[in-house]
N, C-alpha and C. Protein backbone atom coordinates (compact mmCIF):
# COMPACT_ATOMS: atom_id res chain seq x y z
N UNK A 1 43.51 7.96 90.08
CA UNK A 1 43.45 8.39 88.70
C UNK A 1 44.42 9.53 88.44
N UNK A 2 44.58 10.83 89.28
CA UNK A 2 45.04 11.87 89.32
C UNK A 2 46.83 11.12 89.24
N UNK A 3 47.60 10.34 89.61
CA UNK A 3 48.55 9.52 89.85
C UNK A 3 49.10 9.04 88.51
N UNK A 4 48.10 8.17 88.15
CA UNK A 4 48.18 7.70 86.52
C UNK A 4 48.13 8.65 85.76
N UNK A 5 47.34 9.54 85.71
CA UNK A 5 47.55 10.59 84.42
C UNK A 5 48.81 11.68 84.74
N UNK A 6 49.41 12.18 85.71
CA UNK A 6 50.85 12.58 86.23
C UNK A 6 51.77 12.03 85.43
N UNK A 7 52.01 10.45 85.79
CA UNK A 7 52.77 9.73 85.29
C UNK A 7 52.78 9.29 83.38
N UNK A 8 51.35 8.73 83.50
CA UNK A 8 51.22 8.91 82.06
C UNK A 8 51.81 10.25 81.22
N UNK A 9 51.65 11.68 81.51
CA UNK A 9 52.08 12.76 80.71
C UNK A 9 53.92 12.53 81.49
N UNK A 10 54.67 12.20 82.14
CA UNK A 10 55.87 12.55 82.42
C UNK A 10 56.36 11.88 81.05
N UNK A 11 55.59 10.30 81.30
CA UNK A 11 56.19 9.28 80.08
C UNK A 11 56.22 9.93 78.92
N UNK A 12 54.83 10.95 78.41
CA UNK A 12 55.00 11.03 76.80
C UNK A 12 55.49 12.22 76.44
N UNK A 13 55.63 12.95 77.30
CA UNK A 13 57.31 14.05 77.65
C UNK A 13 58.35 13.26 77.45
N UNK A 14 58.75 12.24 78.36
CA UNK A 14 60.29 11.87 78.14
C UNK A 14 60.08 11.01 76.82
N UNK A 15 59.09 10.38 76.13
CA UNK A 15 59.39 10.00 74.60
C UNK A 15 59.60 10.95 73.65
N UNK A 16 58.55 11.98 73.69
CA UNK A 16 58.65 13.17 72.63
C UNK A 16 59.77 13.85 72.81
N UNK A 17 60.70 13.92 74.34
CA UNK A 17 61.94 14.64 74.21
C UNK A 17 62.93 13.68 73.58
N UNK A 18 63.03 12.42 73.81
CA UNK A 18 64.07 12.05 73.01
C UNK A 18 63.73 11.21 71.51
N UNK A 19 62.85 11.93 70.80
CA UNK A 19 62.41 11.52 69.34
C UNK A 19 63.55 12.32 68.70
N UNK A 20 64.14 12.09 67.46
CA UNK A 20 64.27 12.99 66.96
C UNK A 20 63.73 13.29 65.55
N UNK A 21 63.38 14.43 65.45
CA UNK A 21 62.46 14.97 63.77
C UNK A 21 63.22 15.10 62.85
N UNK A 22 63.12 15.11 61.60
CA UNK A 22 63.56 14.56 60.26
C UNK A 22 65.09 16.44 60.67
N UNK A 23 64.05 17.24 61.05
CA UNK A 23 64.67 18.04 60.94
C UNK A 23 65.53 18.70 61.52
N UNK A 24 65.96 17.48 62.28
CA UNK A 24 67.17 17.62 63.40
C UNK A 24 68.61 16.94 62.53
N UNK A 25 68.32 16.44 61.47
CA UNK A 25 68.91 15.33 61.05
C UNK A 25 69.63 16.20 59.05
N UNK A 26 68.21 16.82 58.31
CA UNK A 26 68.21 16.74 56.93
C UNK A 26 68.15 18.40 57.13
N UNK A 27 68.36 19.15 56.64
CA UNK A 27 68.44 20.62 56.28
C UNK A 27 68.95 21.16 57.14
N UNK A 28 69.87 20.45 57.73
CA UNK A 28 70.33 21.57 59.30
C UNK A 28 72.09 22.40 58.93
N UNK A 29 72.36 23.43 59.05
CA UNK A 29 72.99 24.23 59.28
C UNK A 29 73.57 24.51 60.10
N UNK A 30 74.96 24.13 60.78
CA UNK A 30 75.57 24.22 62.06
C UNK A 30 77.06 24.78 61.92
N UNK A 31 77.49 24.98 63.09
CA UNK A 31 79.39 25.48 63.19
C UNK A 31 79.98 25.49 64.56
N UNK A 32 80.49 25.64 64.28
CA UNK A 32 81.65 26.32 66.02
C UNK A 32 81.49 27.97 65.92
N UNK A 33 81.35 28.58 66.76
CA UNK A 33 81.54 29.91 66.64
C UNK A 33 82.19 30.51 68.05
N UNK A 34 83.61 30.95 67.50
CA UNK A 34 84.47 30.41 68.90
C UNK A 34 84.30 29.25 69.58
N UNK A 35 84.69 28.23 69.12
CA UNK A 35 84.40 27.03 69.70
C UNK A 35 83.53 26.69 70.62
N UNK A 36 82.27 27.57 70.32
CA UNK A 36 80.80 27.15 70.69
C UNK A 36 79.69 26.72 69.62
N UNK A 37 78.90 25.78 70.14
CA UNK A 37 78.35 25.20 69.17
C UNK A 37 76.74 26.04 68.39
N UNK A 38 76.87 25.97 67.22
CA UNK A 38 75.86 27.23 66.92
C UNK A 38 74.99 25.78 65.84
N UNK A 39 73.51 26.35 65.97
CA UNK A 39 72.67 25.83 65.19
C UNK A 39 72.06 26.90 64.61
N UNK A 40 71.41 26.70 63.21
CA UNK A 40 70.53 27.48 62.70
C UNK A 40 68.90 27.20 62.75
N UNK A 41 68.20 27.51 63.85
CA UNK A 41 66.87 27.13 63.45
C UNK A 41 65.87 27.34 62.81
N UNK A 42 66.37 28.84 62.16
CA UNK A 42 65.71 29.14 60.82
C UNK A 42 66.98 29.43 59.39
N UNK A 43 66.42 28.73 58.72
CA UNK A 43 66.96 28.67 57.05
C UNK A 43 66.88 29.03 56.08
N UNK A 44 67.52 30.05 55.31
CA UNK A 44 66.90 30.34 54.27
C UNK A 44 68.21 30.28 52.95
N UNK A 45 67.97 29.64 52.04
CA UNK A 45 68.47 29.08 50.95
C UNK A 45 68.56 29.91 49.26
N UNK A 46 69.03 30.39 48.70
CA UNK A 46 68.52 31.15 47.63
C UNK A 46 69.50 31.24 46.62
N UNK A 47 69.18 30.83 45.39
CA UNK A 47 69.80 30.90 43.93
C UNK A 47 69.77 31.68 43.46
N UNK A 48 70.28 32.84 42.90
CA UNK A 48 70.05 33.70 41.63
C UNK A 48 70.93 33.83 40.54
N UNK A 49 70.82 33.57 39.86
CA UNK A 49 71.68 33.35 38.54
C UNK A 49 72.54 32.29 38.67
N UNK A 50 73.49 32.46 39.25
CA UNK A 50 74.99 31.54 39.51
C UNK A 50 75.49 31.72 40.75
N UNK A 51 74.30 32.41 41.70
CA UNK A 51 74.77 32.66 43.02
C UNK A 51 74.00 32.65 44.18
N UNK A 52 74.19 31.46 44.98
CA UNK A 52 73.96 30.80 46.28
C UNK A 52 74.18 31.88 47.50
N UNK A 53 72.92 32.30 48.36
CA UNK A 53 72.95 32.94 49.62
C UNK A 53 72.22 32.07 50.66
N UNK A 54 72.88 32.01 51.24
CA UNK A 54 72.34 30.87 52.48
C UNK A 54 72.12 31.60 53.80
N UNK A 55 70.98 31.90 54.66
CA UNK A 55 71.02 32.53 55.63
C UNK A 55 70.46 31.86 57.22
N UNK A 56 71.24 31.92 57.75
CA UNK A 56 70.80 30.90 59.05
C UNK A 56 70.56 31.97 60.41
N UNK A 57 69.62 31.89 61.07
CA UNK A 57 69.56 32.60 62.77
C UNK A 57 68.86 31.45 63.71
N UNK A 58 70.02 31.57 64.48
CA UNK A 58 70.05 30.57 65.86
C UNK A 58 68.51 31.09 67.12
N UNK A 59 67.97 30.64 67.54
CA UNK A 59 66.96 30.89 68.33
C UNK A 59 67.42 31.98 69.39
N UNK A 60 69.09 32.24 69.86
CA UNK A 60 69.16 33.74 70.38
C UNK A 60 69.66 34.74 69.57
N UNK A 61 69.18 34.29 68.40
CA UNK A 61 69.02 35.89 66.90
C UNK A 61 70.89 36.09 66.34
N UNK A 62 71.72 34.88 66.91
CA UNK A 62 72.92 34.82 66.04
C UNK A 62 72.83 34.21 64.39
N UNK A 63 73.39 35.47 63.42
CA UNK A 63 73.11 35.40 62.26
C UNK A 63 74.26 34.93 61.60
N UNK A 64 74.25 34.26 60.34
CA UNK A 64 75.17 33.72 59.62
C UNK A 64 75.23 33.81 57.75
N UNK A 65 75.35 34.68 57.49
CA UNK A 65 75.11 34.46 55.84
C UNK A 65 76.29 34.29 54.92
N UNK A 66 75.96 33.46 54.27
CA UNK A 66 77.26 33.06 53.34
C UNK A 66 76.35 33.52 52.06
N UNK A 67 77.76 34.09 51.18
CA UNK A 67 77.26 34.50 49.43
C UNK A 67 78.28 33.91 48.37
N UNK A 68 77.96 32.60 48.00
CA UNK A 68 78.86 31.67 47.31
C UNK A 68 78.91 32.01 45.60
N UNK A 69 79.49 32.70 45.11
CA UNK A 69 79.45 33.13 43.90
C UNK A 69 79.89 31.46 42.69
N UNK A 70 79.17 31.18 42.93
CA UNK A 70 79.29 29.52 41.88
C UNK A 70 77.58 28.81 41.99
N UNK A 71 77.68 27.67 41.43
CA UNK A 71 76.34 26.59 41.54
C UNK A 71 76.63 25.58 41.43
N UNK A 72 77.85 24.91 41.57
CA UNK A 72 78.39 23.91 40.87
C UNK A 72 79.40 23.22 42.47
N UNK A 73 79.55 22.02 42.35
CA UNK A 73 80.08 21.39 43.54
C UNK A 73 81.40 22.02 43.16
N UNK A 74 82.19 22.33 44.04
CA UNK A 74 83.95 23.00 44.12
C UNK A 74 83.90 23.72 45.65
N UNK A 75 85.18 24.22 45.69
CA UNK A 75 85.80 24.97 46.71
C UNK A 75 86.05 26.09 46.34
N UNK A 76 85.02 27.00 46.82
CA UNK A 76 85.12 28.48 46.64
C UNK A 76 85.72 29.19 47.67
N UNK A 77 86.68 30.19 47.39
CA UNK A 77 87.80 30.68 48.62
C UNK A 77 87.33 32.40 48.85
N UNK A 78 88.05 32.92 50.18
CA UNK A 78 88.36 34.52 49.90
C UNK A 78 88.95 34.51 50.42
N UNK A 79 89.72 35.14 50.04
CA UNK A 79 91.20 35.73 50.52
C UNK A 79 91.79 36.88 50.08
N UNK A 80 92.74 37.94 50.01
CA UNK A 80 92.90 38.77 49.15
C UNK A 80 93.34 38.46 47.86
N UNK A 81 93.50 37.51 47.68
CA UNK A 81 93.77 37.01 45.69
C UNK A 81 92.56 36.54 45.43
N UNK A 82 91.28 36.52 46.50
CA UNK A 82 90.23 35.33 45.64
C UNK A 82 89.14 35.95 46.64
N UNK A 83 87.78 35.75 45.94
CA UNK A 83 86.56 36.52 46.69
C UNK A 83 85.48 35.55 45.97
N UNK A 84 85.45 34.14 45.68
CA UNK A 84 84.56 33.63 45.36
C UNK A 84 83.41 32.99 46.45
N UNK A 85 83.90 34.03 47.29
CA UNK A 85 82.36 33.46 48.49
C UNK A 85 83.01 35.10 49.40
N UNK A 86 81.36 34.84 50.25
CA UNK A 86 81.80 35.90 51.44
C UNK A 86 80.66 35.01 52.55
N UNK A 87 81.37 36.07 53.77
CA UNK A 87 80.54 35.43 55.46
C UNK A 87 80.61 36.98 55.78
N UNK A 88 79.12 37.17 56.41
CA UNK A 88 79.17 37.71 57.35
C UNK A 88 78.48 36.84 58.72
N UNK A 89 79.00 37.60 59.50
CA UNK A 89 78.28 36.69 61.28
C UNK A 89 77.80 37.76 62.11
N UNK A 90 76.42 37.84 62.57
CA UNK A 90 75.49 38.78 63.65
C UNK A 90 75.64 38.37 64.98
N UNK A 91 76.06 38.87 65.68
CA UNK A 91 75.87 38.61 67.19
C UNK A 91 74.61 38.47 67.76
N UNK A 92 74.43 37.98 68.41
CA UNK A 92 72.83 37.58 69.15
C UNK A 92 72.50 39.20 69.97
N UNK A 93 71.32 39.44 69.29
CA UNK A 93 70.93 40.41 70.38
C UNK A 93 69.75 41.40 69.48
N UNK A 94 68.55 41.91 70.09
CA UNK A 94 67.60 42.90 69.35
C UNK A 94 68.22 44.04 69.52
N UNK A 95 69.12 44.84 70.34
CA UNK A 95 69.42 46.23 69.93
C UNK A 95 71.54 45.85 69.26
N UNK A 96 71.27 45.34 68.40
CA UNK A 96 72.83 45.26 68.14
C UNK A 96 73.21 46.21 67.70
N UNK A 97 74.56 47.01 67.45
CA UNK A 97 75.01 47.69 66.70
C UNK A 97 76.09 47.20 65.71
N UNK A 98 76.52 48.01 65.00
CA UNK A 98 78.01 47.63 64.20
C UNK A 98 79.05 46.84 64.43
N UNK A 99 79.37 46.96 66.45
CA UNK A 99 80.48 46.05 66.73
C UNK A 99 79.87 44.83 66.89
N UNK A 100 78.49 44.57 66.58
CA UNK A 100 78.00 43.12 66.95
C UNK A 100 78.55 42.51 65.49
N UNK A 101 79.15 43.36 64.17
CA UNK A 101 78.85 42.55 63.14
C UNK A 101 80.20 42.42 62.56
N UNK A 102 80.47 40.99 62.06
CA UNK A 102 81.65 40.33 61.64
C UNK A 102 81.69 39.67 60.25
N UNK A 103 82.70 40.38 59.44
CA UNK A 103 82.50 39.87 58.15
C UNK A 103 84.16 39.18 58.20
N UNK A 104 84.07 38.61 56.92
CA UNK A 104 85.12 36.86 56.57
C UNK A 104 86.08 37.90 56.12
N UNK A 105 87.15 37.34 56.58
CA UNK A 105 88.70 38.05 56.16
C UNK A 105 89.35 36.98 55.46
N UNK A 106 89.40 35.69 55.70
CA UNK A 106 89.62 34.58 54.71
C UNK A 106 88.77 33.66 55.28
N UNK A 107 88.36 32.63 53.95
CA UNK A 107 87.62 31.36 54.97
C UNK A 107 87.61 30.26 53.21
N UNK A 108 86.70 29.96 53.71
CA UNK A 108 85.98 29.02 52.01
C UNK A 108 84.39 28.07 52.46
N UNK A 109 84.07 28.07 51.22
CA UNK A 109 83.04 27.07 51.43
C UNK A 109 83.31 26.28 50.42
N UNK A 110 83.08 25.28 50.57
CA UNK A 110 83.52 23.90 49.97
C UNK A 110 81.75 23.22 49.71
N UNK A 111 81.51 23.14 48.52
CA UNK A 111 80.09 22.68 47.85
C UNK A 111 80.07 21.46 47.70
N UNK A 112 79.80 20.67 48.56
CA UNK A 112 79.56 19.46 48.14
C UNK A 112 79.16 18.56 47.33
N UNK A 113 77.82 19.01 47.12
CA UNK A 113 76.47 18.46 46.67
C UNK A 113 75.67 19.72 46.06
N UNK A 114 75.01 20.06 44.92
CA UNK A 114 74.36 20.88 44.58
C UNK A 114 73.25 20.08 43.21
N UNK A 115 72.50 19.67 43.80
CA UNK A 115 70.75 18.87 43.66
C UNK A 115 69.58 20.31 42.73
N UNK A 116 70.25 20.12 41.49
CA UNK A 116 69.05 21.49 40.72
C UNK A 116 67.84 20.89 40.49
N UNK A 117 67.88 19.53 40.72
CA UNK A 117 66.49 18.85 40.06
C UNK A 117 65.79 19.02 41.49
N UNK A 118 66.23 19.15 42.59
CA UNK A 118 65.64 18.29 44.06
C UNK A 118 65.91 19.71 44.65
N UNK A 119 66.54 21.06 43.93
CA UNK A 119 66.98 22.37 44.73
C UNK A 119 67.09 21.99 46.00
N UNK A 120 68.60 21.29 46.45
CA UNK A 120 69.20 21.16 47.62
C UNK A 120 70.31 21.11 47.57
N UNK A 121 70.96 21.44 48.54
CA UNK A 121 72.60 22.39 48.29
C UNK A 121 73.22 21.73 50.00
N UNK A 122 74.73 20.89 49.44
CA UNK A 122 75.31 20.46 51.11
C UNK A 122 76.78 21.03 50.80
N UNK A 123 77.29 21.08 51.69
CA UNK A 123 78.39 21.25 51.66
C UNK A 123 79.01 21.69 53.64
N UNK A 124 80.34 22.28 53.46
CA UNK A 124 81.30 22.38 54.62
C UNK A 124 81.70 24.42 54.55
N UNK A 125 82.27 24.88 55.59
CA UNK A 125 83.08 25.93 55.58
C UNK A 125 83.38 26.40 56.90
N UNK A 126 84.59 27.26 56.68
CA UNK A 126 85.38 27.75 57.69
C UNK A 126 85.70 28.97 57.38
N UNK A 127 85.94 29.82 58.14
CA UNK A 127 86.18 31.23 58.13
C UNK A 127 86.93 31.70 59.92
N UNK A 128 87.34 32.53 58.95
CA UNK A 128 87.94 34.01 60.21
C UNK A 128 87.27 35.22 59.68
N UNK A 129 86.48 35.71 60.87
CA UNK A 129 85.91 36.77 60.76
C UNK A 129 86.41 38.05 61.46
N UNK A 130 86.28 39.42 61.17
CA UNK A 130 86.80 40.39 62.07
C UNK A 130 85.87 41.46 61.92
N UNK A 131 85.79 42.33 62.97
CA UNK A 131 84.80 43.42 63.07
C UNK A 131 85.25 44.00 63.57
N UNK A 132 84.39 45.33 64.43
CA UNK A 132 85.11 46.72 64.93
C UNK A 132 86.55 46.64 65.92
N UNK A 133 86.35 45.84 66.23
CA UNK A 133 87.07 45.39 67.14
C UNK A 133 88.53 45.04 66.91
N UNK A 134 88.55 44.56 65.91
CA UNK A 134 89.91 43.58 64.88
C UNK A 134 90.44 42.79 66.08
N UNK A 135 89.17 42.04 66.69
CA UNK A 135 89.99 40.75 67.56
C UNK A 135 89.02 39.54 65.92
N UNK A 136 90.10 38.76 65.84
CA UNK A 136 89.31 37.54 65.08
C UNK A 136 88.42 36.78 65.84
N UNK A 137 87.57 36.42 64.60
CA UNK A 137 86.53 35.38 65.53
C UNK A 137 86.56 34.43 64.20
N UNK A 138 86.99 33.22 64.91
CA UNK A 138 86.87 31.64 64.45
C UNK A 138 85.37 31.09 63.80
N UNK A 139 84.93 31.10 62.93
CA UNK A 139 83.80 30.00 62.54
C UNK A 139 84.28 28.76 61.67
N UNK A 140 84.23 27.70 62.50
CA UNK A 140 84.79 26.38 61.86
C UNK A 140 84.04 25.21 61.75
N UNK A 141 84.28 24.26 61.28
CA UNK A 141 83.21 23.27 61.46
C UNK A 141 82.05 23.04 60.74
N UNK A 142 81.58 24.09 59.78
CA UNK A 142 80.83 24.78 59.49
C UNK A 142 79.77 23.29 57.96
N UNK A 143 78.60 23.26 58.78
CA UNK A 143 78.17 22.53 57.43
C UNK A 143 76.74 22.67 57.16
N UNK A 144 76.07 22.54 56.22
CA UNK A 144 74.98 22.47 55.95
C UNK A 144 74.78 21.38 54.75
N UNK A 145 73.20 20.34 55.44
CA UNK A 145 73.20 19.53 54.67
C UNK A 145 71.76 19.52 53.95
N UNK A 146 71.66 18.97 52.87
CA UNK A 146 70.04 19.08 52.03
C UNK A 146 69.56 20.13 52.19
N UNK A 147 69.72 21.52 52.47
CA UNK A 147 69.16 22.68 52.44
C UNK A 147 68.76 22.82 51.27
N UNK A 148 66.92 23.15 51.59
CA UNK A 148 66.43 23.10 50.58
C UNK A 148 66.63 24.74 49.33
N UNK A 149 66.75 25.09 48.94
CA UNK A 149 66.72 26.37 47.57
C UNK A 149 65.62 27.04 46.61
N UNK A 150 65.53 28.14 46.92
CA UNK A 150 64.44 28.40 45.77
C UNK A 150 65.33 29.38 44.99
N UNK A 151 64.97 29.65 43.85
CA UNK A 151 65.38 30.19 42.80
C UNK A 151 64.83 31.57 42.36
N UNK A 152 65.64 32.66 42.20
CA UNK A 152 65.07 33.55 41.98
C UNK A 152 65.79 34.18 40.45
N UNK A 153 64.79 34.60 39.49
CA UNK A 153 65.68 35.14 38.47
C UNK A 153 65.67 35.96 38.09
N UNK A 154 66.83 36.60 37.62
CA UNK A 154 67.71 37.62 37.38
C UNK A 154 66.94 38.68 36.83
């Protein structure tokens, strides 16, 4: 008996590891960060007036917030002629300081999809970030899809 039930739990381990949940698939938030692969496993989505903040932290506390000044599907840029979005990026860690933190020197987010009836927001972005340091750091690749939105007003 002790044999069968061993085996029985290995089996419904190796099914439950390779299921995958809706939410591996629909609201997920991902990038390159230095051409390492970053997920967001917590999400947070937010409207206010005409302006989209999206905030993502990876399970070792790497942070990501974008502030998209629009609501409307387009390509919002920054650059020094244009500031219609910003990035900052947190380094993983509970005692971080200042050089852990990296804000967008140029990048864009590109809005794909913006769902006011269904408050869900997809889209793409890329950025160069720089911090104390002024070595650049690459975030590319960058997408989030069906993230859900709540609305806050003004």
């Amino acid at each position: 008996m002790g044999k069968k039930l061993v085996v029985l739990l290995v089996a419904v381990t190796l099914v439950m590891a390779s299921c995958k949940k809706d939410s591996d698939t629909i609201n997920k938030l991902s990038a390159k960060i230095s051409g390492k692969s970053w997920v967001a496993n917590i999400r947070v989505t937010n409207l206010t007036g005409s302006v989209f903040t999206i905030t993502g932290t990876s399970l070792t506390g790497e942070m990501v917030v974008m502030t998209i000044f629009g609501d409307t599907p387009d390509t919002y840029e920054f650059s020094i002629n244009e500031q219609k979005c910003a990035l900052v990026y947190k380094k993983a860690g509970i005692n971080s300081s200042a050089s852990d933190i990296y804000t967008g020197i140029s990048g864009k987010v590109i809005l794909t999809k913006v769902d006011m009836a269904n408050r869900k927001i997809s889209g793409t972005f890329d950025f160069t970030c720089s911090g104390l340091a002024i070595i650049p750091l690459a975030i590319s690749g960058g997408s989030f899809n069906d993230l859900e939105f709540t609305v806050t007003p003004l």
